[in-house]
Protein backbone atom coordinates (compact mmCIF):
# COMPACT_ATOMS: atom_id res chain seq x y z
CA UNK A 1 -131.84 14.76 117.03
CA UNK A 2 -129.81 17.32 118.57
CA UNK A 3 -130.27 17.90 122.52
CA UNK A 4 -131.91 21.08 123.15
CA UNK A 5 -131.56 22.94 126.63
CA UNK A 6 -132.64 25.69 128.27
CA UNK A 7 -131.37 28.55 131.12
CA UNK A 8 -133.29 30.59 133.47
CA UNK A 9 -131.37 33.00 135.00
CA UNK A 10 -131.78 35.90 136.91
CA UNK A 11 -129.65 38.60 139.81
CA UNK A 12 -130.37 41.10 141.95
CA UNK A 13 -128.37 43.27 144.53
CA UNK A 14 -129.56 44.36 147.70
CA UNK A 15 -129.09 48.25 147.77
CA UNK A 16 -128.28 48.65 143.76
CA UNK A 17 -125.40 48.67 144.29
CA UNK A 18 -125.43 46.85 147.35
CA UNK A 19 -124.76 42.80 147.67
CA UNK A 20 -125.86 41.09 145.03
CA UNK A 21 -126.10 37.55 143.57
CA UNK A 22 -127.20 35.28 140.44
CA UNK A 23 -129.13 32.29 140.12
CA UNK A 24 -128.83 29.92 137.12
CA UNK A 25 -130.85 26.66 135.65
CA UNK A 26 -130.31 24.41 133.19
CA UNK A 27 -133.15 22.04 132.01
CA UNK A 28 -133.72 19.84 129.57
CA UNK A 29 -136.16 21.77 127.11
CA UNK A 30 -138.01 18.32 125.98
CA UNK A 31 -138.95 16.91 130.18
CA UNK A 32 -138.12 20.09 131.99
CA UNK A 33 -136.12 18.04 134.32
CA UNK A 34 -133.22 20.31 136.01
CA UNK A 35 -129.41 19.52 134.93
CA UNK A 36 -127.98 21.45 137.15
CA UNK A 37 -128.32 25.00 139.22
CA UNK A 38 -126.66 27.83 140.14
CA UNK A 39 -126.64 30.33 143.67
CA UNK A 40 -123.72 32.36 144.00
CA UNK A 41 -123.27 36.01 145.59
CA UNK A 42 -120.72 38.54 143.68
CA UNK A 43 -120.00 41.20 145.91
CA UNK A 44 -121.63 44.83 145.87
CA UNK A 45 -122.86 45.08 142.54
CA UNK A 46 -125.94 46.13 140.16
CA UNK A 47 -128.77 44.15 139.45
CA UNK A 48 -128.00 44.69 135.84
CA UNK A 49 -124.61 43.45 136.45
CA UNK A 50 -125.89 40.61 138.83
CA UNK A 51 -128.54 39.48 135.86
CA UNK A 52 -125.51 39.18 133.65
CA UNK A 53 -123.84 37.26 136.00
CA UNK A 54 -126.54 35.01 136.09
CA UNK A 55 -126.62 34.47 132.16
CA UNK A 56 -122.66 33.84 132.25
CA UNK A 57 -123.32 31.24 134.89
CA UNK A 58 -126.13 29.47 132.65
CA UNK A 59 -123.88 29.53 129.82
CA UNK A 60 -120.97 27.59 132.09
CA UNK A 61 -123.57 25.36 133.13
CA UNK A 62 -124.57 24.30 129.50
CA UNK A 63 -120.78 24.32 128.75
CA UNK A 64 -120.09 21.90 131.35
CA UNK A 65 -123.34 19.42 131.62
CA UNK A 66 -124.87 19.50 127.96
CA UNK A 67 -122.18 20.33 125.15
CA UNK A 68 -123.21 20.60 121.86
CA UNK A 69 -127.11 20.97 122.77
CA UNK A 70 -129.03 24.22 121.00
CA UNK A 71 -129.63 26.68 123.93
CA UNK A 72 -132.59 28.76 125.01
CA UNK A 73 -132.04 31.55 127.50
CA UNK A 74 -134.85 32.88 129.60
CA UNK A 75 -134.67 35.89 131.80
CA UNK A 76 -137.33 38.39 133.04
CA UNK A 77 -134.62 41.27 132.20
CA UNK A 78 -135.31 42.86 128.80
CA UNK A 79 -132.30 44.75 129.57
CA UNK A 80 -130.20 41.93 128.95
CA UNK A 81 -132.40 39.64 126.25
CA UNK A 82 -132.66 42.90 124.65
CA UNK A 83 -128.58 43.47 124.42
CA UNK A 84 -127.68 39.78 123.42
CA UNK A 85 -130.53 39.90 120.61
CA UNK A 86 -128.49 42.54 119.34
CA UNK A 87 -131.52 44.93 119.25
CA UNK A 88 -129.91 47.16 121.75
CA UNK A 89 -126.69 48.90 122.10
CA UNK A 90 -124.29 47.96 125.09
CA UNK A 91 -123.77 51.46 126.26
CA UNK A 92 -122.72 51.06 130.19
CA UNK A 93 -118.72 49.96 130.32
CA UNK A 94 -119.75 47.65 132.76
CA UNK A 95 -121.91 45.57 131.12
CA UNK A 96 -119.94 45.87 127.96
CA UNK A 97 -117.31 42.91 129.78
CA UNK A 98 -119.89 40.75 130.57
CA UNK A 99 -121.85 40.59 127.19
CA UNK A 100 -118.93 39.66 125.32
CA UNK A 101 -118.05 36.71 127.93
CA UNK A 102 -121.62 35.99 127.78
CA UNK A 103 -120.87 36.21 123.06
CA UNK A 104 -118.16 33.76 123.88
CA UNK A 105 -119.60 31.16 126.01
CA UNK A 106 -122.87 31.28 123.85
CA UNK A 107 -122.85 28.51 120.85
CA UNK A 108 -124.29 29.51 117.44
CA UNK A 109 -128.17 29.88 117.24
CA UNK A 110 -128.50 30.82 120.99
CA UNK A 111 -131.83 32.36 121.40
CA UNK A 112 -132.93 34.83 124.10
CA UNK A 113 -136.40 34.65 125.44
CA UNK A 114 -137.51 37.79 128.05
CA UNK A 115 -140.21 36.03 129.94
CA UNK A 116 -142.57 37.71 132.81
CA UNK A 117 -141.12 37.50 136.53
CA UNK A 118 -143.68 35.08 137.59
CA UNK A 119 -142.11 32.83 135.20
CA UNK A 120 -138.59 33.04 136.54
CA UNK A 121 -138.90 32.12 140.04
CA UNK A 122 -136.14 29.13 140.02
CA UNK A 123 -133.59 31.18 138.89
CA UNK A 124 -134.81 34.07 141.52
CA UNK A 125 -135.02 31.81 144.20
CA UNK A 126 -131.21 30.31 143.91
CA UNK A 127 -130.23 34.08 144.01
CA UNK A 128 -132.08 35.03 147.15
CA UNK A 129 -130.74 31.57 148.49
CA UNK A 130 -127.08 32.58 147.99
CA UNK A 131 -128.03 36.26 149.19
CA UNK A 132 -129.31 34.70 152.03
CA UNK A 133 -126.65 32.42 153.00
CA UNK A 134 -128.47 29.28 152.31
CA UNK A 135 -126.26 27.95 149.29
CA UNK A 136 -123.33 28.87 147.39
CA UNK A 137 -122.36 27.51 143.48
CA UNK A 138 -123.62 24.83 141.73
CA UNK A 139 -124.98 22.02 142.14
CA UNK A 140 -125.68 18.81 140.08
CA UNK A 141 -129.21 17.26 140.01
CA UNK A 142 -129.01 13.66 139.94
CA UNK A 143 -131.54 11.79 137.94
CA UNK A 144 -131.16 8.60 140.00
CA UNK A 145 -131.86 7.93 143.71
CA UNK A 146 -129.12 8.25 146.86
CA UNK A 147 -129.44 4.86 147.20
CA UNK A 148 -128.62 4.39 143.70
CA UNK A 149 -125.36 6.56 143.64
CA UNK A 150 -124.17 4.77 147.03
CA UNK A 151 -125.02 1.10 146.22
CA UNK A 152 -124.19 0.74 142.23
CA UNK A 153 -120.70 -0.49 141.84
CA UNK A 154 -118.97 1.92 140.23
CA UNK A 155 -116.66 1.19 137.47
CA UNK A 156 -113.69 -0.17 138.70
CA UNK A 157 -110.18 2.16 138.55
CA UNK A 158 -108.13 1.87 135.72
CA UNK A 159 -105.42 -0.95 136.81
CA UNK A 160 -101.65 -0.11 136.50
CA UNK A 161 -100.47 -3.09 134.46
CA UNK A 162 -96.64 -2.17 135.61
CA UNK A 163 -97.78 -2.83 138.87
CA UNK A 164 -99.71 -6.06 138.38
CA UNK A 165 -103.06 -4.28 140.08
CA UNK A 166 -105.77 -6.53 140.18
CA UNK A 167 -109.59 -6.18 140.53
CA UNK A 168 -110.73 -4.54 143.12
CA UNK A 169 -113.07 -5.99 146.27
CA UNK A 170 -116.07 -4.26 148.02
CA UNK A 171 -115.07 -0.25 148.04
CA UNK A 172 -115.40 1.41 151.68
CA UNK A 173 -118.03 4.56 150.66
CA UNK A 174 -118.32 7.34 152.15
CA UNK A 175 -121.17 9.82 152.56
CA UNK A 176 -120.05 13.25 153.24
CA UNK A 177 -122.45 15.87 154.62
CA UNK A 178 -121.85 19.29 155.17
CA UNK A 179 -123.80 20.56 158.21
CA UNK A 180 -126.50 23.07 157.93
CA UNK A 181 -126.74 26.67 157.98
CA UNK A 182 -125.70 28.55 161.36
CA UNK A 183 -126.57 32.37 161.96
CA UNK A 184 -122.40 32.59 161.01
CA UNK A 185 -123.29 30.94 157.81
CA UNK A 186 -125.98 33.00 156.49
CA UNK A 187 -123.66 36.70 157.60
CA UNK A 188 -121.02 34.94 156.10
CA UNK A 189 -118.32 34.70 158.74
CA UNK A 190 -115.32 32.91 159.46
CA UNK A 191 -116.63 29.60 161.80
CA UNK A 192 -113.56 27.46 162.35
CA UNK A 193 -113.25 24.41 164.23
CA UNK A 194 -113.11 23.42 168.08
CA UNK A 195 -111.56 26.78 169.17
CA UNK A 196 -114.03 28.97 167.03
CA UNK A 197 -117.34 30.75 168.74
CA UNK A 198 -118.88 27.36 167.66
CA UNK A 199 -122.51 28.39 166.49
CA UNK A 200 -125.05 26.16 166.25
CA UNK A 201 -127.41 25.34 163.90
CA UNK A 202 -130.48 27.63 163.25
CA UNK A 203 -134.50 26.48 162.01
CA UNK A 204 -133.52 26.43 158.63
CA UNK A 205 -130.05 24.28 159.15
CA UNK A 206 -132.03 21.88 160.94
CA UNK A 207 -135.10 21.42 158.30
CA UNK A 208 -131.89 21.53 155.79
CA UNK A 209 -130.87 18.28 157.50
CA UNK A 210 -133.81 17.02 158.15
CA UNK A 211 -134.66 16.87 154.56
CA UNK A 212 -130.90 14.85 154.05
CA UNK A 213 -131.99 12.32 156.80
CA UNK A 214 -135.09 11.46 154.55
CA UNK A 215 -132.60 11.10 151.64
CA UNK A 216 -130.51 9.29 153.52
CA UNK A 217 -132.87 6.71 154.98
CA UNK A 218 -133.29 4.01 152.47
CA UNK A 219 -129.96 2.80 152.61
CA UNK A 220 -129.55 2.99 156.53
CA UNK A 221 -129.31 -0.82 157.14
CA UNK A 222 -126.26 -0.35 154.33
CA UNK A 223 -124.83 2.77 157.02
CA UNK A 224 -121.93 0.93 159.51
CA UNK A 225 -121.45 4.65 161.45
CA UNK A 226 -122.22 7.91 161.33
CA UNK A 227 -119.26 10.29 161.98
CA UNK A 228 -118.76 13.93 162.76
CA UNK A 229 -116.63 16.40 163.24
CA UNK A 230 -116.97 17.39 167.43
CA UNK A 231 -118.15 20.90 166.26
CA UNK A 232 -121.70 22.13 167.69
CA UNK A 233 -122.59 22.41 164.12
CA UNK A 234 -121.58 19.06 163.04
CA UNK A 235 -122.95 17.45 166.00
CA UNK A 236 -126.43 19.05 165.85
CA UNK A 237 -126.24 17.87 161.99
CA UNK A 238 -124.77 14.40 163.32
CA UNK A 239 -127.67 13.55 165.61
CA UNK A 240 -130.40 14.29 163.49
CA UNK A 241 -128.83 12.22 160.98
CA UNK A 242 -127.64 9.65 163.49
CA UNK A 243 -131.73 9.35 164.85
CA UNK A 244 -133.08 8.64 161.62
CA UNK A 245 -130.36 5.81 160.46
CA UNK A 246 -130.70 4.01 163.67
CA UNK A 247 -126.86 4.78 164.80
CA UNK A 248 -124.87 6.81 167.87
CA UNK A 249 -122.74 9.64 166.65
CA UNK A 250 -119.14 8.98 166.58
CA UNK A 251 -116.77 11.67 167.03
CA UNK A 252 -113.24 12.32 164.70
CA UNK A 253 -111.54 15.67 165.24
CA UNK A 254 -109.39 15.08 162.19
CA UNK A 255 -112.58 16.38 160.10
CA UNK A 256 -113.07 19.77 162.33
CA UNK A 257 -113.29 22.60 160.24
CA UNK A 258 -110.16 25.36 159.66
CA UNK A 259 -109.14 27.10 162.64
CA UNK A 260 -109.57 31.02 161.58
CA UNK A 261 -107.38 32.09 165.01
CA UNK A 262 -108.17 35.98 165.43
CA UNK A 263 -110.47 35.63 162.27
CA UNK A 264 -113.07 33.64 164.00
CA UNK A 265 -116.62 35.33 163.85
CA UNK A 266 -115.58 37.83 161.57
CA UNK A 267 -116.81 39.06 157.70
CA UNK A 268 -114.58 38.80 155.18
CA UNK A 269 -115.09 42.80 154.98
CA UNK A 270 -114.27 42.58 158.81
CA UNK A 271 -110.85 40.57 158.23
CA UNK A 272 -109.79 43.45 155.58
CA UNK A 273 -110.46 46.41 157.86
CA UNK A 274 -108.55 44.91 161.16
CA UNK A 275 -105.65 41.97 158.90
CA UNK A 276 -105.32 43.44 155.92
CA UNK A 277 -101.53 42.33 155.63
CA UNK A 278 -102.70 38.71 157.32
CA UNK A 279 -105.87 38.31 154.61
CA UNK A 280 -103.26 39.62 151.31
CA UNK A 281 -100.83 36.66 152.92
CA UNK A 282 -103.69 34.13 153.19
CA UNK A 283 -105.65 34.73 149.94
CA UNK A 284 -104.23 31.82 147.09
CA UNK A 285 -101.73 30.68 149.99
CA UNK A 286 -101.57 26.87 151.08
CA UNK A 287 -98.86 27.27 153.66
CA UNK A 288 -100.08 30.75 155.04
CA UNK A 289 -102.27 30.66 158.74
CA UNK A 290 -104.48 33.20 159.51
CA UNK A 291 -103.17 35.07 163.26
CA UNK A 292 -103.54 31.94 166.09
CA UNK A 293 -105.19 29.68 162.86
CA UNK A 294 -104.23 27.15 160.68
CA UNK A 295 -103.31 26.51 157.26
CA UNK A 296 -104.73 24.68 154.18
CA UNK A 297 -101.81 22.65 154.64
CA UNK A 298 -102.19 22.10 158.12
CA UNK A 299 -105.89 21.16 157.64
CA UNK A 300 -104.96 18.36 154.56
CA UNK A 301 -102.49 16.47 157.21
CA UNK A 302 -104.82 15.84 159.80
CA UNK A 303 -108.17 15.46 157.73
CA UNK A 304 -106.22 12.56 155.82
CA UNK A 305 -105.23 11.12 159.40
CA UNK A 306 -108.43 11.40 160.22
CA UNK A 307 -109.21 9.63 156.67
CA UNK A 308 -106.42 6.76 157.51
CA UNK A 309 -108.44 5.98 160.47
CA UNK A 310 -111.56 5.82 159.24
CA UNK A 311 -111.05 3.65 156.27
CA UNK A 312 -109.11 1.30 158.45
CA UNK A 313 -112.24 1.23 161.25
CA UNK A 314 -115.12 1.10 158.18
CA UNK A 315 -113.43 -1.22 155.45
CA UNK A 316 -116.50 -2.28 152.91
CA UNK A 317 -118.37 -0.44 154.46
CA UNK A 318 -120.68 2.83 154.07
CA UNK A 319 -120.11 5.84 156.52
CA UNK A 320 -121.64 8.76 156.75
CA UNK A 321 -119.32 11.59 157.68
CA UNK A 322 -120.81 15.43 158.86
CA UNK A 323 -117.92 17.60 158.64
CA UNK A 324 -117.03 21.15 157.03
CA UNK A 325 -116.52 23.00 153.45
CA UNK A 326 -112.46 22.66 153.88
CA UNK A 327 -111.97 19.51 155.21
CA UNK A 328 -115.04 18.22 152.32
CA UNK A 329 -113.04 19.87 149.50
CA UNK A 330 -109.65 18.90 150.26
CA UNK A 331 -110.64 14.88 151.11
CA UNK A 332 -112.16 15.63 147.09
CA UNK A 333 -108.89 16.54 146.01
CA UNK A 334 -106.96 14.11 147.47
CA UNK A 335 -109.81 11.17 146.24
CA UNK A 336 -109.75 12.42 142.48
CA UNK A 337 -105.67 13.17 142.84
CA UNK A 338 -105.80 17.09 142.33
CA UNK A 339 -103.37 19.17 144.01
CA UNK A 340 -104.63 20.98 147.06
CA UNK A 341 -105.07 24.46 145.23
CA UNK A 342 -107.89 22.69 143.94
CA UNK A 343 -110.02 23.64 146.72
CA UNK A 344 -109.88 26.88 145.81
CA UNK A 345 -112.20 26.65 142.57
CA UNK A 346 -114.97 24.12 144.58
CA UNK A 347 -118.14 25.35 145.54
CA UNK A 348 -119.98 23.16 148.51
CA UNK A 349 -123.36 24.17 149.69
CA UNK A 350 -124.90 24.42 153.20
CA UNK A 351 -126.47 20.38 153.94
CA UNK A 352 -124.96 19.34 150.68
CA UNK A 353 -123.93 16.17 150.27
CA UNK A 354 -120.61 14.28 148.33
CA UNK A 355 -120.12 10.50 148.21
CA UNK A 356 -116.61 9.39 147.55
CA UNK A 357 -115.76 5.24 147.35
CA UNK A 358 -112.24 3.71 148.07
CA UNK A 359 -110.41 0.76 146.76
CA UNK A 360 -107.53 0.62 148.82
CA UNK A 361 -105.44 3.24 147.86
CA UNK A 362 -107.85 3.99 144.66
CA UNK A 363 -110.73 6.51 145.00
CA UNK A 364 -113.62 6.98 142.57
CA UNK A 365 -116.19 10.58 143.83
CA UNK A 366 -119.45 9.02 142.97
CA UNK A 367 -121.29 12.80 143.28
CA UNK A 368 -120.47 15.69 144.23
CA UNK A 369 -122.42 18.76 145.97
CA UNK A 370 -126.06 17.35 145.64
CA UNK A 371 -128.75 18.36 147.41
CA UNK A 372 -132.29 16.01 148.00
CA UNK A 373 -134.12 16.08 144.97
CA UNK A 374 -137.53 18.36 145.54
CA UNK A 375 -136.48 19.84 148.60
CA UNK A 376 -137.80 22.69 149.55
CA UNK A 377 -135.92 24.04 153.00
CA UNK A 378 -133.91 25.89 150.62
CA UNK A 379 -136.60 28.65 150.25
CA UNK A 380 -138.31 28.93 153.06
CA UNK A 381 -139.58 32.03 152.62
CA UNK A 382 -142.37 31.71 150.13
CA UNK A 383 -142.21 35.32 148.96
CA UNK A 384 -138.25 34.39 147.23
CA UNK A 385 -139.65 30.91 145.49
């Protein structure tokens, strides 16, 4: 029998035009259990351009986690179930773009539902999350538990018969953890490392960690350390971690964040007005440092010292590590052997966490960008559920 899915989507912009943002979910139509989801801003746009946005994100979803299943889409905007029916013309030039993405991503027999708002709310939510600052991109719902994902050997790397490899012994695992939302995080400003305005967490980026430590806690007798960045952020995230797994915080500055230089505390808008020549430079560039900052490639040589040290101090063992979206992405690269412009198309969210294992030399990411299953910090304003 063929695997049937379905998406809930759904935008909205603050202003209309104003900021805006999608949220996407794929399910499995037979349980209702989510694939995956996802919260992502887009600028200043429409909300009819923001609900498309949505759809085109549901689509890549399906694309990605359930190939070859027969979609349903689901949206509470008979604007857009109405145009991708076919029933209505596609008369605004900026939707026209996005429908035809959506025509090409969409498999044969897609069928377009309009369904009541009420009825929407997961989709609505993840858009008001990423509006919000509370998450950004997608993330993977895993059916199994934490402990599962840390403890189950994973399948062992290919070996390299030219080099004789053998098996490989107990991996060294490590539990990354982005630290929760800061009042930076949710305007969306540049927060670098030890010599940025160092924000600290707010309510919700401590209930975001909170509900990690919970996740966390059934495999703390497996947890040899708990490591952080010495950033206020990643420390507050650090000790409430650190409380609940029965460990003292250890500090590694090789994981700090980025250092944004004359960027720090400032908008992305902000960094156009006052750098614009310094942000052009910067935008795609590995090698390029924002004014008094560093660069990606600065960042990847000391977060892999960092790396060398820790593997050597924690062999077969688990640690869990609190650091930042850079350093997170770029120890992902280097684990799955991408080249660093790799972190450029990652998404990590706010208290998200990544578990990557090591053999050696050999890496294997055992998930990436989850969040705890049934959490609900996310949205903690009932009124955007």
């Amino acid at each position: 029998m063929t695997r049937r899915v379905l998406i809930e989507a759904d935008g909205g912009s603050r202003g209309n035009p104003g900021p805006a943002a999608y949220g996407a979910v794929l399910k499995d139509a037979d349980t209702g259990e989510v694939i995956a989801e996802d919260g992502s801003t887009i600028g200043v746009a429409t909300n009819n351009v923001a609900e498309y946005s949505g759809l085109i994100a549901g689509l890549r979803l399906a694309e990605a986690y359930a190939p070859e299943a027969d979609i349903e889409v689901r949206m509470d905007s008979k604007l857009v179930v109405e145009q991708m029916s076919g029933r209505w013309k596609i008369k605004h030039p900026d939707m026209r773009p996005l429908a035809a993405e959506a025509t090409r991503l969409a498999p044969f027999g897609t069928t377009y539902t309009w369904v009541p708002r009420e009825r929407n709310k997961h989709a609505d939510r993840l858009a008001n999350e990423a509006l919000d600052g509370k998450r950004d991109g997608v993330t993977v719902v895993a059916d199994e538990s934490l402990v599962e994902e840390v403890e189950s050997p994973a399948p062992a790397p290919a070996p390299a018969p030219t080099r004789g490899w053998g098996p490989p012994g107990t991996p060294t695992t490590v539990v990354l953890v982005r630290h929760g939302v800061t009042p930076h995080t949710v305007e969306k400003r540049f927060s670098g490392g030890l010599a940025s305005a160092n924000p600290g967490l707010s309510d919700d980026g401590r209930a975001q960690v909170r509900a990690v430590a919970d996740w966390l806690a059934p495999i703390a007798e497996r947890v040899d350390a708990v490591v952080a960045s010495p950033v206020r952020r990643t420390l507050e995230s650090a000790e409430i971690l650190a409380a609940r797994l029965g460990h003292d915080v250890v500090e590694e500055p090789g994981f700090a964040e980025m250092e944004f230089g004359t960027w720090d505390g400032k908008t992305f808008a902000e960094v156009g007005e006052q750098h614009p020549d310094e942000l052009e430079a910067w935008l795609g560039s590995l090698d390029v440092a924002p004014g008094g900052g560093e660069s990606f490639r600065a960042v990847e040589a000391r977060v892999l010292a960092g790396l060398d040290r820790l593997l050597a101090a924690h062999a077969g063992r688990t640690v869990v590590v609190v650091s930042h979206v850079t350093p997170i992405k770029t120890l992902v690269a280097h684990a799955v052997g991408a080249p660093l412009d790799a972190v450029f198309r990652m998404e990590l969210s706010p208290a998200s966490v990544t578990v990557l294992s090591w053999y050696g030399d050999r890496a294997s990411m055992r998930l990436y960008n989850a969040l705890p299953p049934g959490s609900d910090v996310f949205g903690a304003d009932p009124t955007k559920w």
